[in-house]
N, C-alpha and C. Protein backbone atom coordinates (compact mmCIF):
# COMPACT_ATOMS: atom_id res chain seq x y z
N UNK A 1 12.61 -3.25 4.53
CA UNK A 1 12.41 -3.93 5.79
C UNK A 1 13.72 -4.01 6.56
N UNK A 2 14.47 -4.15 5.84
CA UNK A 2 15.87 -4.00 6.54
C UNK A 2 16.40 -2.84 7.49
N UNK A 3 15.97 -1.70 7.14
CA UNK A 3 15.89 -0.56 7.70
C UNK A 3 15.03 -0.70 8.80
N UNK A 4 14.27 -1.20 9.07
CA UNK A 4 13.13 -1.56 9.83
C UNK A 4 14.05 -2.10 11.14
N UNK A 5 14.36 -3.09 10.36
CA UNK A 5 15.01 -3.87 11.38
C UNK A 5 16.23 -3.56 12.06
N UNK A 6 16.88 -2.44 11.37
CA UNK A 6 18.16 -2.36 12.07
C UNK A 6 17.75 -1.11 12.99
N UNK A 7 16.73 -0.53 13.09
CA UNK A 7 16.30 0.82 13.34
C UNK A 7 15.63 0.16 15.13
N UNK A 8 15.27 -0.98 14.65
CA UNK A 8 14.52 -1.97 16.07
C UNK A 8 15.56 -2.83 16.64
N UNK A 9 16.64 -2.66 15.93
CA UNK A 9 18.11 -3.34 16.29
C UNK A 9 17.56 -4.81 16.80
N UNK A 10 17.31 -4.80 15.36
CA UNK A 10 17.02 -6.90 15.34
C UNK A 10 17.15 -7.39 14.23
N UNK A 11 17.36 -8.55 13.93
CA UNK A 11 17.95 -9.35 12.71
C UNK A 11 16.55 -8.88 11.54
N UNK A 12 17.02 -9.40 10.17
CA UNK A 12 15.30 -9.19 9.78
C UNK A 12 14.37 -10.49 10.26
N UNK A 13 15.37 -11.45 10.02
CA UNK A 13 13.89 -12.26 10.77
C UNK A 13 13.39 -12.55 11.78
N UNK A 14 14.32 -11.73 13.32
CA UNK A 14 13.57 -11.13 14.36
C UNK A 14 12.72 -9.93 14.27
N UNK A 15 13.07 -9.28 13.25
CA UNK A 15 11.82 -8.30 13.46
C UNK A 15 10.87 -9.16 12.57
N UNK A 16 11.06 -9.56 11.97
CA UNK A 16 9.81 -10.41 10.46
C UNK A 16 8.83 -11.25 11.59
N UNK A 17 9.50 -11.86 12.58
CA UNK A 17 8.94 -12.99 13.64
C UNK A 17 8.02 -11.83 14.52
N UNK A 18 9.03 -10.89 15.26
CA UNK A 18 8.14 -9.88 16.19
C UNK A 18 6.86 -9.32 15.59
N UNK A 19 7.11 -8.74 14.54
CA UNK A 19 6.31 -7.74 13.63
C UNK A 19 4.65 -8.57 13.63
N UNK A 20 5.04 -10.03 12.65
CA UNK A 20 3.85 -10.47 12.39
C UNK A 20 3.49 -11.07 13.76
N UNK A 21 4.16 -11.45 14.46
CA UNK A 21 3.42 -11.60 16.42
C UNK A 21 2.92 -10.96 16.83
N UNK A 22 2.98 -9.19 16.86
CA UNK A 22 2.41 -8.39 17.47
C UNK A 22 1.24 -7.46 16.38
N UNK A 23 1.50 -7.59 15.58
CA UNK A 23 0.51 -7.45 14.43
C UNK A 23 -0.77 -8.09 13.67
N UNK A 24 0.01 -9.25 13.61
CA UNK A 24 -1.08 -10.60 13.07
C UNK A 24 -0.82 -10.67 11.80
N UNK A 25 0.05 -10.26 11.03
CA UNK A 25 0.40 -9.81 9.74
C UNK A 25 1.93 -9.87 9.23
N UNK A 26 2.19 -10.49 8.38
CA UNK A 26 3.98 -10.15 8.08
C UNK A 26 3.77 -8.64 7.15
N UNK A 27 5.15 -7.97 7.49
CA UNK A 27 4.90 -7.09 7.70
C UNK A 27 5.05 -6.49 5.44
N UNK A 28 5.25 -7.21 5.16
CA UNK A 28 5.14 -6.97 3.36
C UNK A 28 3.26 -6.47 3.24
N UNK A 29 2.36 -7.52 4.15
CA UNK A 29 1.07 -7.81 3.84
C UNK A 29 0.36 -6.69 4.62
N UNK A 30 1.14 -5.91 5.63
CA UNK A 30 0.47 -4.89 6.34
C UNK A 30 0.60 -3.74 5.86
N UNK A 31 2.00 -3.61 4.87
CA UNK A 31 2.29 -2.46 4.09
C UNK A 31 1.39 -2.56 2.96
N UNK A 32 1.08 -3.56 2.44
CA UNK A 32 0.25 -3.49 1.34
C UNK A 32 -1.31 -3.47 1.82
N UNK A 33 -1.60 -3.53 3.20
CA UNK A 33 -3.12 -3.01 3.00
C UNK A 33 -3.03 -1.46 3.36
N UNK A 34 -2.03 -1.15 4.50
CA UNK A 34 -2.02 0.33 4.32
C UNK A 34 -2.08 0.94 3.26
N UNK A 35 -1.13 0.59 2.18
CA UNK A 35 -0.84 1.33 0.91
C UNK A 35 -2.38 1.65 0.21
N UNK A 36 -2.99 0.75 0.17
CA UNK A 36 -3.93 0.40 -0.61
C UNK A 36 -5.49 1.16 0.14
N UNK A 37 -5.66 1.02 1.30
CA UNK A 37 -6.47 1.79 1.95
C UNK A 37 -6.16 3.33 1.93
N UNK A 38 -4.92 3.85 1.97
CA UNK A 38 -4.64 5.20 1.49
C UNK A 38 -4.87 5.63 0.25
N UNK A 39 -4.47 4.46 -0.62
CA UNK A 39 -5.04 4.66 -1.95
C UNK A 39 -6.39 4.84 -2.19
N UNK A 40 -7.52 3.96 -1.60
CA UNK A 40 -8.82 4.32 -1.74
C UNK A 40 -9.06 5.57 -0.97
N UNK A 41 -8.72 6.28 -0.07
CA UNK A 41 -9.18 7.55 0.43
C UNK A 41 -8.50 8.50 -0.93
N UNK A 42 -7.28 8.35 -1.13
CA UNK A 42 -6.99 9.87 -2.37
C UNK A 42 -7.68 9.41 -3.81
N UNK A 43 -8.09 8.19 -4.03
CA UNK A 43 -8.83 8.21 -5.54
C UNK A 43 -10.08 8.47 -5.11
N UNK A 44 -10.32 9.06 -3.95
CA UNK A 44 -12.20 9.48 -4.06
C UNK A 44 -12.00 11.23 -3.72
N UNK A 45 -10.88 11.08 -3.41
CA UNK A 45 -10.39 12.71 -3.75
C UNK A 45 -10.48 13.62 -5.32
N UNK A 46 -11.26 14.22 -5.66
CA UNK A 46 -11.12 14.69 -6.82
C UNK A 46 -9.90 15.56 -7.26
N UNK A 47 -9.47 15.55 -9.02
CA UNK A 47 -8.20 16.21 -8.98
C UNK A 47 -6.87 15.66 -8.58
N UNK A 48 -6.61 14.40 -8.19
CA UNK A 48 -5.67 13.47 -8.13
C UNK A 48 -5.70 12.61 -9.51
N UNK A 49 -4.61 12.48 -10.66
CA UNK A 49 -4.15 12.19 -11.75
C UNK A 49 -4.07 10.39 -10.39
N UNK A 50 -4.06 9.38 -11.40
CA UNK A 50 -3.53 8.05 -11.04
C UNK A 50 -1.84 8.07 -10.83
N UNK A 51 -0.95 8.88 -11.38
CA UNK A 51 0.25 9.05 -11.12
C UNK A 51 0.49 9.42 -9.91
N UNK A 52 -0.03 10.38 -9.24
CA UNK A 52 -0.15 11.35 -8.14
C UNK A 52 -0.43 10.34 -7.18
N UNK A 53 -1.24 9.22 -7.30
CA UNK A 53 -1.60 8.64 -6.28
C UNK A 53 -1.04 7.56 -5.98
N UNK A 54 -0.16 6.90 -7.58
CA UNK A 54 0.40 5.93 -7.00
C UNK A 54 2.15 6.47 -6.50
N UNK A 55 2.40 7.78 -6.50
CA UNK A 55 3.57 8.27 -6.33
C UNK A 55 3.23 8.48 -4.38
N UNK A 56 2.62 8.96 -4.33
CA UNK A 56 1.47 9.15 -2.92
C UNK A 56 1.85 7.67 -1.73
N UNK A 57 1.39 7.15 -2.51
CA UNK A 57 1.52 5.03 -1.89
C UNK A 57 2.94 4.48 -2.09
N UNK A 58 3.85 5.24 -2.85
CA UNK A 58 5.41 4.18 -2.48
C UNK A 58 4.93 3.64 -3.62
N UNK A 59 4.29 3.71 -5.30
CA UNK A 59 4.73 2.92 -6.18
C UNK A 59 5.56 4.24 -6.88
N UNK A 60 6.66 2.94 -7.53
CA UNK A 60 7.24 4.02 -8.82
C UNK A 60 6.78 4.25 -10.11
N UNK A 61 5.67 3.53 -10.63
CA UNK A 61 5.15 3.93 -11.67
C UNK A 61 3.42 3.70 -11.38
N UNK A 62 2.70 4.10 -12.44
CA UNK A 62 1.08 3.92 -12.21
C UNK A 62 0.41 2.75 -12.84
N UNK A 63 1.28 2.26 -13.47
CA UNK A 63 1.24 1.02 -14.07
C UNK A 63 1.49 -0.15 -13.00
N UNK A 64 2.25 0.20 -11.99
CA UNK A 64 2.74 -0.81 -10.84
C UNK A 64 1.71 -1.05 -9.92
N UNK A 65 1.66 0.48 -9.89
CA UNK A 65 -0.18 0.73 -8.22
C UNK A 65 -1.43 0.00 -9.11
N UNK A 66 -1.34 0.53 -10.21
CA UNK A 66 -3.10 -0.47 -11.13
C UNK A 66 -2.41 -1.85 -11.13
N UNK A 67 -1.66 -2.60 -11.12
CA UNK A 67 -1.52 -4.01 -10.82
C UNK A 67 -1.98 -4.61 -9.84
N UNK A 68 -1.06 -3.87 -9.05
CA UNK A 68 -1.45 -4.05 -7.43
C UNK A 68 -2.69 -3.81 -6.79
N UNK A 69 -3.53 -2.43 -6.91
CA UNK A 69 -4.48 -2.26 -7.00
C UNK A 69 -5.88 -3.12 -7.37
N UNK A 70 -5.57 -3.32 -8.23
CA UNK A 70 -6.68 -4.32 -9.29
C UNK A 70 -6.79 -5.87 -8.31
N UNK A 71 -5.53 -6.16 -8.10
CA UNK A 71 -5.50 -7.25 -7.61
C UNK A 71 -5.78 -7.51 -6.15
N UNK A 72 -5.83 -6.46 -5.59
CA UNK A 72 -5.98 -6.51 -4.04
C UNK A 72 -7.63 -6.24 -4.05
N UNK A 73 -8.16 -5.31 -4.82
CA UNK A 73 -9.57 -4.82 -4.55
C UNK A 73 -10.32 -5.28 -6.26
N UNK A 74 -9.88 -5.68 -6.82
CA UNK A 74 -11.05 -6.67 -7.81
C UNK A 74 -11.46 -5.30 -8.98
N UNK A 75 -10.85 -4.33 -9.15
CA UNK A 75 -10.88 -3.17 -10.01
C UNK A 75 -10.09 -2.42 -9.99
N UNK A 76 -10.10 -2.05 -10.64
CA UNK A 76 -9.24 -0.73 -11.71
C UNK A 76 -9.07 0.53 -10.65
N UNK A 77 -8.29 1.14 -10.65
CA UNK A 77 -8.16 2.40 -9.57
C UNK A 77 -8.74 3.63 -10.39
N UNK A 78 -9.22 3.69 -11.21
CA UNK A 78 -9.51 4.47 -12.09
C UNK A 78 -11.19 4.16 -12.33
N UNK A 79 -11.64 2.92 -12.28
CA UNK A 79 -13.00 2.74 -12.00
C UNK A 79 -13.62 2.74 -10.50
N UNK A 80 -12.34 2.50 -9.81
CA UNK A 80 -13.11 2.83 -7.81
C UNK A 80 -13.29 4.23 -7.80
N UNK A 81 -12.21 5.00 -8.51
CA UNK A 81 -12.39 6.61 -8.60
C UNK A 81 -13.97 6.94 -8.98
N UNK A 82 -14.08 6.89 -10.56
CA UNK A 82 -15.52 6.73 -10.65
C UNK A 82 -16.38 6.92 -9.99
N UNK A 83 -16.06 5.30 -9.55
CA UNK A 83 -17.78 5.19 -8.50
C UNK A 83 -17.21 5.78 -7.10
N UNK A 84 -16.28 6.09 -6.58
CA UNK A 84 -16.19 6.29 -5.23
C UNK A 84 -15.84 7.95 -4.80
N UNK A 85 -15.91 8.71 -6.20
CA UNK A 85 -15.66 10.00 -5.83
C UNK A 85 -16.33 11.11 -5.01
N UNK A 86 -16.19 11.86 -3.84
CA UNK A 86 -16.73 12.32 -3.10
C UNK A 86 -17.78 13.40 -3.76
């Protein structure tokens, strides 16, 4: 976020203030539904390993994205695959 902010040449918690003003969202909580909505489009992709996808989303391990994962959408990224494969 810092990068963010110096890139918008504003403090972080002028951009942290702008961001979630013009968004509706701080901006940790907007990266994590993007992440996660990208994630559900490539696990209904067939032929994507869970590594691949959480390397895909900005996690560093696949153990990190199924945490996160699980916890944002109530299952396993490996059981939305499953049921959600095209």
């Amino acid at each position: 976020m810092a990068m963010l902010a110096q890139e918008a040449a504003l403090s972080r918690s002028a951009f942290f203030t702008r961001f979630s003003r013009s968004v509706g969202l701080p901006p940790m909580e907007y990266l994590l539904i993007w992440r996660m909505a990208l994630a559900k489009q490539l696990l209904r992709q067939p032929g994507l390993g869970l590594e691949q996808v959480a390397q895909r989303v900005g996690y560093g391990s696949a153990s990190a994205f199924s945490v996160a994962f699980a916890r944002r959408t109530g299952m396993a990224p490996a059981r939305y695959a499953r049921a959600h494969t095209m």
